[in-house]
PDB file of N, CA and C in Angstrom:
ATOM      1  N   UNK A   1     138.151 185.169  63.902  1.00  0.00           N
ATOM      2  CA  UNK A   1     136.998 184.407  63.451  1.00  0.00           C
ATOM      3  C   UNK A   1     137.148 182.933  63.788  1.00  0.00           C
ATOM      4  N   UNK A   2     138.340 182.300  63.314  1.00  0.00           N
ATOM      5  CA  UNK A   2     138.879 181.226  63.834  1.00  0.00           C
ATOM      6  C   UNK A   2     138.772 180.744  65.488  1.00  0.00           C
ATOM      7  N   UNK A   3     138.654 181.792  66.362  1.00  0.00           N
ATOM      8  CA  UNK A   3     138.748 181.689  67.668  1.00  0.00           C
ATOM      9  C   UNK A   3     137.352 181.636  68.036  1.00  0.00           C
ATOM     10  N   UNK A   4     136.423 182.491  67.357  1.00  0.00           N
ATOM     11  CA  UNK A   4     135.097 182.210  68.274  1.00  0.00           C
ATOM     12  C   UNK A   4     134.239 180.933  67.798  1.00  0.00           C
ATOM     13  N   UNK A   5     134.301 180.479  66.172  1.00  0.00           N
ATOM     14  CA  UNK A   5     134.477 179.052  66.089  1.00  0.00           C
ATOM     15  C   UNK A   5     134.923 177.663  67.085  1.00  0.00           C
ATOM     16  N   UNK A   6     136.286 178.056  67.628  1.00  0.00           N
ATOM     17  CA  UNK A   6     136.572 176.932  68.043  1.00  0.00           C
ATOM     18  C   UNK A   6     135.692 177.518  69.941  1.00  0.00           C
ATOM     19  N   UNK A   7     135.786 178.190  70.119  1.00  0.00           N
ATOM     20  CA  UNK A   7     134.979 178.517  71.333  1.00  0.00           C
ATOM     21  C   UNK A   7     133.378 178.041  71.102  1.00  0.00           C
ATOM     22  N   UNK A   8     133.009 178.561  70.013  1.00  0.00           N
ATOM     23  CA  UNK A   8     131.514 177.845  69.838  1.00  0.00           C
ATOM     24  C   UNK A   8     131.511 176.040  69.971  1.00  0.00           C
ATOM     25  N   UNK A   9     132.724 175.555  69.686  1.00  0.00           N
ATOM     26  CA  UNK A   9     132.592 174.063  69.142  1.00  0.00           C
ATOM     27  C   UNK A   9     132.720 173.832  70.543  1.00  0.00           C
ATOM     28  N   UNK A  10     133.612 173.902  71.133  1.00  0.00           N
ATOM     29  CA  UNK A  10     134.284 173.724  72.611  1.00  0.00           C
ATOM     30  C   UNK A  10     133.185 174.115  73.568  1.00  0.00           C
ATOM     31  N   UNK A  11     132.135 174.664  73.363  1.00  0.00           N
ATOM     32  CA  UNK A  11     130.854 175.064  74.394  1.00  0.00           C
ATOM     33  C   UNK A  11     129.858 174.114  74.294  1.00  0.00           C
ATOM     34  N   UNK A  12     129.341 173.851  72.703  1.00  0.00           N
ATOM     35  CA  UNK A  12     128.649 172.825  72.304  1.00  0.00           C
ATOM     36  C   UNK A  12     128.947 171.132  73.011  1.00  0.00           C
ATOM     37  N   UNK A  13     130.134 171.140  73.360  1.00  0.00           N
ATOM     38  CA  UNK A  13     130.996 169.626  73.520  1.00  0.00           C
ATOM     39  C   UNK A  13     130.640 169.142  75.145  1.00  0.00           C
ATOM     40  N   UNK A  14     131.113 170.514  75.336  1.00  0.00           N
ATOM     41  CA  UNK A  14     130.651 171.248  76.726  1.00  0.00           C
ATOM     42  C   UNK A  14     129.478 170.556  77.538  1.00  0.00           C
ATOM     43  N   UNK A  15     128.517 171.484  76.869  1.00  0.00           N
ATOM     44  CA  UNK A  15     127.057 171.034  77.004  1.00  0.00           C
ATOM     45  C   UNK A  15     126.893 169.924  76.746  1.00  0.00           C
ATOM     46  N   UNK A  16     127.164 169.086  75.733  1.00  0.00           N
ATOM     47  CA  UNK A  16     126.335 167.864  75.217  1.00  0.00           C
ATOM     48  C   UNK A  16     127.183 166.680  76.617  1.00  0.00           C
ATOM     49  N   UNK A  17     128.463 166.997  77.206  1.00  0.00           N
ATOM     50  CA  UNK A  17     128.836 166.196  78.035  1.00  0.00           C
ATOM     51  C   UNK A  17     128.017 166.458  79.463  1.00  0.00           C
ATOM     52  N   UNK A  18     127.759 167.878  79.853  1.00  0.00           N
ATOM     53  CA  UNK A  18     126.976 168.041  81.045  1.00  0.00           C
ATOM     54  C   UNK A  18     125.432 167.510  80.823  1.00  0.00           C
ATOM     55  N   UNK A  19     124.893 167.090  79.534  1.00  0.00           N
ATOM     56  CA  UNK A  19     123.411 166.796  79.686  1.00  0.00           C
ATOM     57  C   UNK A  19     123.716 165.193  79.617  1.00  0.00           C
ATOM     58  N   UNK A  20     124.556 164.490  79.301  1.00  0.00           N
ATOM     59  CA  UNK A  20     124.384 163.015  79.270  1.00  0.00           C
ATOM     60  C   UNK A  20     124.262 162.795  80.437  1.00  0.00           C
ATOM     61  N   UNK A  21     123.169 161.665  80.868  1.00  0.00           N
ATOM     62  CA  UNK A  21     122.929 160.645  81.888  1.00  0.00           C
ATOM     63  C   UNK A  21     122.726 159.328  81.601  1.00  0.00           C
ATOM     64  N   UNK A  22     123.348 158.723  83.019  1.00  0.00           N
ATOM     65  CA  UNK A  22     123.603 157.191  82.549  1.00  0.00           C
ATOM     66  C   UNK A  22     122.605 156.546  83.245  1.00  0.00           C
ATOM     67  N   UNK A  23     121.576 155.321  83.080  1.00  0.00           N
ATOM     68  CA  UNK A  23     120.444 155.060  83.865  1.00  0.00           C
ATOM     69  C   UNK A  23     121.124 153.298  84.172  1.00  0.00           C
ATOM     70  N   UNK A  24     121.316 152.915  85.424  1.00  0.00           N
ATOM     71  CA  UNK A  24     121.789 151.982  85.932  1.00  0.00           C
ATOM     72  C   UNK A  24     120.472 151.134  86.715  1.00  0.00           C
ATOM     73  N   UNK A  25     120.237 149.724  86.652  1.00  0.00           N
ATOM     74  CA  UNK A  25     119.837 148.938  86.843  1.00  0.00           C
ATOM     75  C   UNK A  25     119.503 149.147  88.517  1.00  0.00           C
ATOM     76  N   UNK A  26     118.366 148.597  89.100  1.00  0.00           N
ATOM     77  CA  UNK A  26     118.543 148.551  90.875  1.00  0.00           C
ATOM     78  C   UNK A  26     119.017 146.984  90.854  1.00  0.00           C
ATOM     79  N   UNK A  27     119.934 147.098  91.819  1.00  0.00           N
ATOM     80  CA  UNK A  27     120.721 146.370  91.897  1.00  0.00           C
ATOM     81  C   UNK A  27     120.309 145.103  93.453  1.00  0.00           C
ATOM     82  N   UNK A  28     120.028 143.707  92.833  1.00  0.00           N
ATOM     83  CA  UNK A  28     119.281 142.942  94.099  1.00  0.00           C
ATOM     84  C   UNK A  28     120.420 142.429  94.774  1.00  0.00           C
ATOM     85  N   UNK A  29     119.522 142.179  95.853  1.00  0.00           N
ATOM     86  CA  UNK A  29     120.726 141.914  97.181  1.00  0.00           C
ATOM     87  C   UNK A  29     121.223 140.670  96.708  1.00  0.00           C
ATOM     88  N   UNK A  30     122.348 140.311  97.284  1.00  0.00           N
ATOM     89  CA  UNK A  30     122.757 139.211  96.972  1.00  0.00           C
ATOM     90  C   UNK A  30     122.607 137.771  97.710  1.00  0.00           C
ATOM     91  N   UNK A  31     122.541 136.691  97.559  1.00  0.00           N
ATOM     92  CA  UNK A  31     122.084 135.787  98.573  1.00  0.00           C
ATOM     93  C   UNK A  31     123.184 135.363 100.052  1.00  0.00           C
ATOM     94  N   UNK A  32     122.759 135.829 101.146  1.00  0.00           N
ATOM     95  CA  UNK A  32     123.864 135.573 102.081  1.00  0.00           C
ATOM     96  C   UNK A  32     124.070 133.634 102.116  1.00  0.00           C
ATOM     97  N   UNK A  33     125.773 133.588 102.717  1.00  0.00           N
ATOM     98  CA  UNK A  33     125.926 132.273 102.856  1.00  0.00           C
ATOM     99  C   UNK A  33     125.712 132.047 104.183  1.00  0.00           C
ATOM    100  N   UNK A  34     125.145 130.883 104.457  1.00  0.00           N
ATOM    101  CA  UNK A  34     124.822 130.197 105.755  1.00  0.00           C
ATOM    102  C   UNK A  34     125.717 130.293 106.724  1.00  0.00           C
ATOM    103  N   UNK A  35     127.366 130.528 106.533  1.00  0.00           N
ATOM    104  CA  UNK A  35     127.904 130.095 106.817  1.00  0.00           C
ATOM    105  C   UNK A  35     128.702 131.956 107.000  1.00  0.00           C
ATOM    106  N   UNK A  36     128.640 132.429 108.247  1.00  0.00           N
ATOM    107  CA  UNK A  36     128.859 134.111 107.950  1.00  0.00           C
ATOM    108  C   UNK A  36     130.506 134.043 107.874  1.00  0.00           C
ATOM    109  N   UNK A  37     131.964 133.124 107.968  1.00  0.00           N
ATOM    110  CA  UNK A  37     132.957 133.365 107.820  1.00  0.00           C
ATOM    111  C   UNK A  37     133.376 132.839 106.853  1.00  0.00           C
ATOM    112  N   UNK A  38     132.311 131.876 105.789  1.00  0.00           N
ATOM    113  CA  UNK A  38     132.447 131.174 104.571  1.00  0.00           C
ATOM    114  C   UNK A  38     132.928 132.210 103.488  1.00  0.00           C
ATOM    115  N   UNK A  39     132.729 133.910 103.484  1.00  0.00           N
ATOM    116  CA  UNK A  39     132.791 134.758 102.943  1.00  0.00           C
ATOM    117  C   UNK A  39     133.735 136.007 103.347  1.00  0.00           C
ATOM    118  N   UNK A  40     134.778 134.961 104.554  1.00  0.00           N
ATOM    119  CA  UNK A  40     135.535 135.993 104.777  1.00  0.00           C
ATOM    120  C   UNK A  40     136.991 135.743 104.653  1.00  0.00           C
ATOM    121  N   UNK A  41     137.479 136.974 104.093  1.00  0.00           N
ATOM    122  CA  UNK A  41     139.289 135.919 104.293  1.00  0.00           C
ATOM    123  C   UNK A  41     139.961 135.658 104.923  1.00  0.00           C
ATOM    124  N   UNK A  42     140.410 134.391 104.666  1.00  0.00           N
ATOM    125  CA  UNK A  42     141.213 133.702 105.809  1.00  0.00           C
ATOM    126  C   UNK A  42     142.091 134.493 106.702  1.00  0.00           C
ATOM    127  N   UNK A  43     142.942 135.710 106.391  1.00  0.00           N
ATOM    128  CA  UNK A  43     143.169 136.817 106.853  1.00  0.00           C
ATOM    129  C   UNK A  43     142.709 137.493 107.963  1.00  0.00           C
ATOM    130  N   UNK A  44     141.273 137.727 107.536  1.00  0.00           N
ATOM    131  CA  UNK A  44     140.327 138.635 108.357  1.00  0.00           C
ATOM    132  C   UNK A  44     140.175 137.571 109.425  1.00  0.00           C
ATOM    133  N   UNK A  45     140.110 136.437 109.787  1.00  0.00           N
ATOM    134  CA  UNK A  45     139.369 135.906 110.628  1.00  0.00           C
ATOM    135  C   UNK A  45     140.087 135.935 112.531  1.00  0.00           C
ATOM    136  N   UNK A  46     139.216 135.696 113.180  1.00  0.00           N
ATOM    137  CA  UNK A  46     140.091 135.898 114.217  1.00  0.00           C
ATOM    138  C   UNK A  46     141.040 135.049 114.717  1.00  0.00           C
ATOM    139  N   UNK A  47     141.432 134.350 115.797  1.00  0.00           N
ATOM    140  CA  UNK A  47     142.082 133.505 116.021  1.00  0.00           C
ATOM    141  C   UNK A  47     141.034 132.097 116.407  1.00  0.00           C
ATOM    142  N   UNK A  48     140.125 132.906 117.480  1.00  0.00           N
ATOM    143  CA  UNK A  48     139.446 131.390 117.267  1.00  0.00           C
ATOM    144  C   UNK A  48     138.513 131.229 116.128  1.00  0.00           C
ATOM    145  N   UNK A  49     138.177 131.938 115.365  1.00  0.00           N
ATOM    146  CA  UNK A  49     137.411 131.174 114.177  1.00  0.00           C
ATOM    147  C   UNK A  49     138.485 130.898 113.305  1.00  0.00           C
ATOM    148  N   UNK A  50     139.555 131.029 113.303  1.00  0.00           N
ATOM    149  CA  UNK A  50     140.398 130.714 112.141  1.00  0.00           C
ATOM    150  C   UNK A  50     140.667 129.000 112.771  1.00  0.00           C
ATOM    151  N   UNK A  51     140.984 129.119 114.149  1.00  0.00           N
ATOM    152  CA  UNK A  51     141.616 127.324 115.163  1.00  0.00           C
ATOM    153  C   UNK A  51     139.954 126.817 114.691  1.00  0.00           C
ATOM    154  N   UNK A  52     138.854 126.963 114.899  1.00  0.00           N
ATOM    155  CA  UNK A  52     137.632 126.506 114.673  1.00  0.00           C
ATOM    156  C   UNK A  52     137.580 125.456 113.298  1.00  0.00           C
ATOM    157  N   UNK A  53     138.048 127.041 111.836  1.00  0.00           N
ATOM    158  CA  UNK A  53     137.486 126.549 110.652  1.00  0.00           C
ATOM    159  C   UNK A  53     138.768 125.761 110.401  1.00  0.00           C
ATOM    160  N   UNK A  54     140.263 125.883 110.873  1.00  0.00           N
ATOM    161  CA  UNK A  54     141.327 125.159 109.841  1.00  0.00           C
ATOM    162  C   UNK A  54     142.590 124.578 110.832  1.00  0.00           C
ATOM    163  N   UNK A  55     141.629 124.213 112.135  1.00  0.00           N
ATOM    164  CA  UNK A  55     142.555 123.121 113.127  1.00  0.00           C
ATOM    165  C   UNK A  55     143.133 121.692 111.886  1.00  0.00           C
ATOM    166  N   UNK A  56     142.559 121.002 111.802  1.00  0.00           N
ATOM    167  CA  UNK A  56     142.367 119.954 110.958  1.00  0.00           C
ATOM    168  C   UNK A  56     143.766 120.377 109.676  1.00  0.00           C
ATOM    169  N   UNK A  57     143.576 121.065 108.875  1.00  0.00           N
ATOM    170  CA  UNK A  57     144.568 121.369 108.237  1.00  0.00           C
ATOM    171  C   UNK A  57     145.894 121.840 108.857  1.00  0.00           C
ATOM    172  N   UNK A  58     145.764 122.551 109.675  1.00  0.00           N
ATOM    173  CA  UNK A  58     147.170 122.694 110.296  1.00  0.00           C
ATOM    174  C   UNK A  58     148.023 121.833 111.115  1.00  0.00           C
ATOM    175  N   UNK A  59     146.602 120.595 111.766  1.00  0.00           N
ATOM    176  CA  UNK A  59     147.318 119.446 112.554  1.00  0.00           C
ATOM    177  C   UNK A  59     148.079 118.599 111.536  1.00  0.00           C
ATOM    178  N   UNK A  60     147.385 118.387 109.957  1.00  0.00           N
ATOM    179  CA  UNK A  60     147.987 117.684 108.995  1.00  0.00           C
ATOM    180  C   UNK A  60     149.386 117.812 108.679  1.00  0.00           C
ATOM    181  N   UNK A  61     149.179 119.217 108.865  1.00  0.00           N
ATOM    182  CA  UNK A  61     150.455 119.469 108.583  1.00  0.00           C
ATOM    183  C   UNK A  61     151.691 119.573 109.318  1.00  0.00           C
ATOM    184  N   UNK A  62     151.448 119.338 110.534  1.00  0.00           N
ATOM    185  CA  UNK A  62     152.401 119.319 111.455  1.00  0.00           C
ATOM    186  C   UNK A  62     153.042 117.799 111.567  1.00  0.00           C
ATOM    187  N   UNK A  63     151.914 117.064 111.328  1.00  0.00           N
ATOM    188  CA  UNK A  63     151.736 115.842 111.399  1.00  0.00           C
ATOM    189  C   UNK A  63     152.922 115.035 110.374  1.00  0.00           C
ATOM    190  N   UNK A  64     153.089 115.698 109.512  1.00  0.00           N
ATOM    191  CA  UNK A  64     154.011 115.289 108.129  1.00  0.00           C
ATOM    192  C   UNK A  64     155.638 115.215 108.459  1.00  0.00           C
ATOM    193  N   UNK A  65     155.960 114.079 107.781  1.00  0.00           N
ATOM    194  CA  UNK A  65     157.696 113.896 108.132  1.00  0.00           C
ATOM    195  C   UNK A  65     158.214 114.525 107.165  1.00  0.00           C
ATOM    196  N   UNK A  66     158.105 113.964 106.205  1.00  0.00           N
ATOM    197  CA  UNK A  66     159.018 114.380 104.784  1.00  0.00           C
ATOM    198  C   UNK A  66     158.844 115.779 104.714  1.00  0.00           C
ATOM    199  N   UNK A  67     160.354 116.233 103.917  1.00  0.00           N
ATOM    200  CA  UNK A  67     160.264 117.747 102.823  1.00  0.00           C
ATOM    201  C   UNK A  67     159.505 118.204 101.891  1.00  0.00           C
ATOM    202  N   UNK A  68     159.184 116.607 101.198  1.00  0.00           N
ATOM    203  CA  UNK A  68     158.276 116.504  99.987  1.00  0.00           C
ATOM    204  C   UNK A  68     157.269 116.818 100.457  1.00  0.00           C
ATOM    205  N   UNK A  69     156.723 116.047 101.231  1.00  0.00           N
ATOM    206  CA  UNK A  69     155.080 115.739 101.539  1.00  0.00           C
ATOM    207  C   UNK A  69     155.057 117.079 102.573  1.00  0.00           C
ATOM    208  N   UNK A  70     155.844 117.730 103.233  1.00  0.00           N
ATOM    209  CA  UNK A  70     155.692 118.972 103.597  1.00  0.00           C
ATOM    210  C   UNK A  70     155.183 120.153 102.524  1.00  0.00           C
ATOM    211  N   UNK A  71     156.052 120.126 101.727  1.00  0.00           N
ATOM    212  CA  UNK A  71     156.528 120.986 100.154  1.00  0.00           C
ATOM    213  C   UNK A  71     154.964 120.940  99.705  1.00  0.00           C
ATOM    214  N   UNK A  72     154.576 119.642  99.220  1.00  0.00           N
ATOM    215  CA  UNK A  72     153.097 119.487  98.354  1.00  0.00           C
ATOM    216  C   UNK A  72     151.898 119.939  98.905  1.00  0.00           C
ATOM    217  N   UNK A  73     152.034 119.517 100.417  1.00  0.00           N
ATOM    218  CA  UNK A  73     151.032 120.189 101.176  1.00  0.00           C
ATOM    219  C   UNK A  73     150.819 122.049 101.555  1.00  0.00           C
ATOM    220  N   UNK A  74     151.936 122.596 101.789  1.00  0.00           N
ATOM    221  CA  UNK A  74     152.095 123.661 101.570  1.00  0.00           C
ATOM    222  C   UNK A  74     151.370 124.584 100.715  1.00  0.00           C
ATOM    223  N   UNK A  75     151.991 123.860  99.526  1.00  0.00           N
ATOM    224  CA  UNK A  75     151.698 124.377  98.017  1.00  0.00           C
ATOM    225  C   UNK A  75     150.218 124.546  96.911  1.00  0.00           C
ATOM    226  N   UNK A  76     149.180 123.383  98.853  1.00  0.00           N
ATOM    227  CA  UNK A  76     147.993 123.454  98.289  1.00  0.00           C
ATOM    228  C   UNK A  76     147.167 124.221  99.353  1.00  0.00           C
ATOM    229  N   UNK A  77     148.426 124.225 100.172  1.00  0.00           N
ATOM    230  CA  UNK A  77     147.067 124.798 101.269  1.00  0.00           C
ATOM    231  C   UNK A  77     147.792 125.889 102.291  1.00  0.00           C
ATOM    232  N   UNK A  78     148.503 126.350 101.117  1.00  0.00           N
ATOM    233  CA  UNK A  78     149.450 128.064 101.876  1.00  0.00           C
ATOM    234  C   UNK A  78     148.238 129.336 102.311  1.00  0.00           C
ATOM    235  N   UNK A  79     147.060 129.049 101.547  1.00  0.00           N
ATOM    236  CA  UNK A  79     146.527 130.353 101.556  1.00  0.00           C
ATOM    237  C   UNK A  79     146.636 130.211 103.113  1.00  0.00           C
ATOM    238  N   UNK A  80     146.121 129.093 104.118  1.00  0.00           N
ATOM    239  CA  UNK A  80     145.785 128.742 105.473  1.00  0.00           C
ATOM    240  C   UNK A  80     147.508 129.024 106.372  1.00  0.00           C
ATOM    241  N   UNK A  81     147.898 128.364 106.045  1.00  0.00           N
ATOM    242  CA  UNK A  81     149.077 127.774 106.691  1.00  0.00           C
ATOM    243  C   UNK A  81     150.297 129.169 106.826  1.00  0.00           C
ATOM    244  N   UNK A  82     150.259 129.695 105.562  1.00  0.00           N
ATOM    245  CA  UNK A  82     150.629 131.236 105.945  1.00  0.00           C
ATOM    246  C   UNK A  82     150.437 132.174 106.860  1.00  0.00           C
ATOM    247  N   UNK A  83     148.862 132.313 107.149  1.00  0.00           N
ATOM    248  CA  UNK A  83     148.484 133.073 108.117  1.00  0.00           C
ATOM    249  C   UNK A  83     149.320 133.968 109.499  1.00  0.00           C
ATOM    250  N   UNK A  84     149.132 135.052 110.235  1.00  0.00           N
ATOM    251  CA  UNK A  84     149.577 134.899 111.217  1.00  0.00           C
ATOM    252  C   UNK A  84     148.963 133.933 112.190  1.00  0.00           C
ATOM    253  N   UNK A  85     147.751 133.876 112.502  1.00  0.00           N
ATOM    254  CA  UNK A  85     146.929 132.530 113.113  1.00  0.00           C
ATOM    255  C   UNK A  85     147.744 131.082 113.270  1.00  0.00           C
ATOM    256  N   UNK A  86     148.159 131.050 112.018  1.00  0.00           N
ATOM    257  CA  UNK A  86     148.497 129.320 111.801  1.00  0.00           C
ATOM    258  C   UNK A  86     150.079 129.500 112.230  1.00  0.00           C
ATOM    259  N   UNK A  87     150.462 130.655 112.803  1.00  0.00           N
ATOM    260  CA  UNK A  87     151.669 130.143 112.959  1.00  0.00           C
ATOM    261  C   UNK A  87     152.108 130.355 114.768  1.00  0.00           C
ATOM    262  N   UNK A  88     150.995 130.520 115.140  1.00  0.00           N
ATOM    263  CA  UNK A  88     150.497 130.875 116.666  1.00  0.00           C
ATOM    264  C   UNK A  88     149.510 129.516 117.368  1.00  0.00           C
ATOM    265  N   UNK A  89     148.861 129.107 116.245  1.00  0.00           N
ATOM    266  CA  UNK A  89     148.754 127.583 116.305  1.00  0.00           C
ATOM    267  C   UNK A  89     149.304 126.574 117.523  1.00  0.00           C
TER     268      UNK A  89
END
């Protein structure tokens, strides 16, 4: 008796999970940036759009004497300077 109870409960649970539906919003496009590699990561980019967007930063940095002023610069602008790109530079 105990068994077709818990089989009745366990069918009911059943069902009530196969009839739920979830109703989700339409979802608007999002606004593109002007700028089509402004949205891409520094990673992804190729070699010449990477020399294009972050010549300037990498000349800075070459440019630098000190450990320090190497060190600080680094430390703000590794996402770039890491790259394989920036080190083919």
């Amino acid at each position: 008796s105990s068994t077709a109870t818990a089989k009745t409960t366990s069918s009911a649970a059943t069902t009530a999970k196969t009839t739920t539906t979830t109703l989700t919003a339409a979802k608007k496009p999002l606004p593109q940036p002007n700028d089509p590699t402004a949205s891409v990561s520094v990673s992804m980019l190729t070699y010449h759009e990477f020399t294009v967007k972050y010549a300037d930063v990498v000349e800075q940095f070459m440019a630098l004497e000190s450990m320090e002023k190497s060190k600080e610069f680094l430390l703000r602008n590794g996402d770039v300077l890491l790259q394989e790109n920036a080190s083919n530079y």
